[in-house]
Protein backbone atom coordinates (compact mmCIF):
# COMPACT_ATOMS: atom_id res chain seq x y z
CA UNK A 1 -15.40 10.45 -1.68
CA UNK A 2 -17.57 10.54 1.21
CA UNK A 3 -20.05 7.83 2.86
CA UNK A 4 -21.55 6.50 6.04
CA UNK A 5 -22.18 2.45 7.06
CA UNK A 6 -24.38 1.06 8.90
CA UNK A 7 -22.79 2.02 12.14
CA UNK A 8 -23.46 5.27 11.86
CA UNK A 9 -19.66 5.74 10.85
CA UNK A 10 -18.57 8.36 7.95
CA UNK A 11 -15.70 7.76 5.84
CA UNK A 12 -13.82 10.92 3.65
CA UNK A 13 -10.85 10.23 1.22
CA UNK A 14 -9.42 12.53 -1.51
CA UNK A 15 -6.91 10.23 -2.95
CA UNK A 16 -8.85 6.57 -3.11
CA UNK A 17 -5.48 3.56 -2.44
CA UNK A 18 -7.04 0.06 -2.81
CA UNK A 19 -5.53 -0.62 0.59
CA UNK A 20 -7.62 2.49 2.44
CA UNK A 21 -10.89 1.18 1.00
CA UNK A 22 -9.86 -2.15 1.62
CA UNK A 23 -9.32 -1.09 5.56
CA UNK A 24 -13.03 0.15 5.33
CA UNK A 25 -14.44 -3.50 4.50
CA UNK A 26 -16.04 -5.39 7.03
CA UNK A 27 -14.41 -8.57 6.63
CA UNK A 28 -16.47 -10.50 9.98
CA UNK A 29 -19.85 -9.79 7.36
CA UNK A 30 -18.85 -11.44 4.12
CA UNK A 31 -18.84 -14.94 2.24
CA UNK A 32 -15.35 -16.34 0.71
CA UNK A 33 -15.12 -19.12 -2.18
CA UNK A 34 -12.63 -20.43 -4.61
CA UNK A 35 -12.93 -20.19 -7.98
CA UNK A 36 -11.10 -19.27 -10.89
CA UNK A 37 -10.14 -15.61 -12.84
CA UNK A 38 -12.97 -14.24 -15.39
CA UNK A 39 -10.54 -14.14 -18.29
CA UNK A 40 -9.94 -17.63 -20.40
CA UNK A 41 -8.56 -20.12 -20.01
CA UNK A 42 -10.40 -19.19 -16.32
CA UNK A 43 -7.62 -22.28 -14.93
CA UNK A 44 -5.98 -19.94 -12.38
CA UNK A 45 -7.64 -19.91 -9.37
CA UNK A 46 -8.32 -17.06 -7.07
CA UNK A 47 -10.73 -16.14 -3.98
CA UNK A 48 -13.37 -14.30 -4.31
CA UNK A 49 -15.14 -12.10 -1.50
CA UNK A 50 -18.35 -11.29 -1.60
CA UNK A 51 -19.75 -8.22 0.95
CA UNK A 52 -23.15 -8.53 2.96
CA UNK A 53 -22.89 -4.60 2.94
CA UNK A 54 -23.44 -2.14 -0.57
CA UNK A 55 -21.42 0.52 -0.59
CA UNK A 56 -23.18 2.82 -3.47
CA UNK A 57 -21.12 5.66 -5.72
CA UNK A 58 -22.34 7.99 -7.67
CA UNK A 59 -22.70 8.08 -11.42
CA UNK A 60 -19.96 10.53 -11.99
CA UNK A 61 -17.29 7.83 -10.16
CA UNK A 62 -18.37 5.10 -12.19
CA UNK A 63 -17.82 7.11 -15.21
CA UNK A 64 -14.43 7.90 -14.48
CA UNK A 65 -14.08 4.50 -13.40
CA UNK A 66 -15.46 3.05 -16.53
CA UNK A 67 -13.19 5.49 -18.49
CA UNK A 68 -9.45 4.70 -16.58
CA UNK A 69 -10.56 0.42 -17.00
CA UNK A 70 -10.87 1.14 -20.86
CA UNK A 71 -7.75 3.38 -21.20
């Protein structure tokens, strides 16, 4: 996977960890709340991060992605 942010910077990962993305967030541009999990009884509460910045994919990735949440 390869992509550039706003800063001009380019990112490159075979192999994509939660943690390496993760490291590629910019956490000083995003909003925080509580609120709960999606799944019922929705009483356990988590935090939830929303990013100022899109970071798109291409079709292909959500595919697979779409395919390895269903398996």
């Amino acid at each position: 996977m390869k992509w550039d942010d706003l800063t001009g910077t380019s990112y490159v990962t075979d192999l994509n960890l939660y943690g390496s993305l993760m490291n590629m967030v910019d956490f000083k541009n995003r909003w925080v709340y509580k609120g709960s999990v999606t799944t019922p009884p929705c009483a356990t509460y988590v935090y939830w991060n929303v990013l100022s910045t899109i970071y798109p994919i291409k079709a292909e990735h959500l595919a697979l992605y779409k395919a390895n949440i269903d398996a």
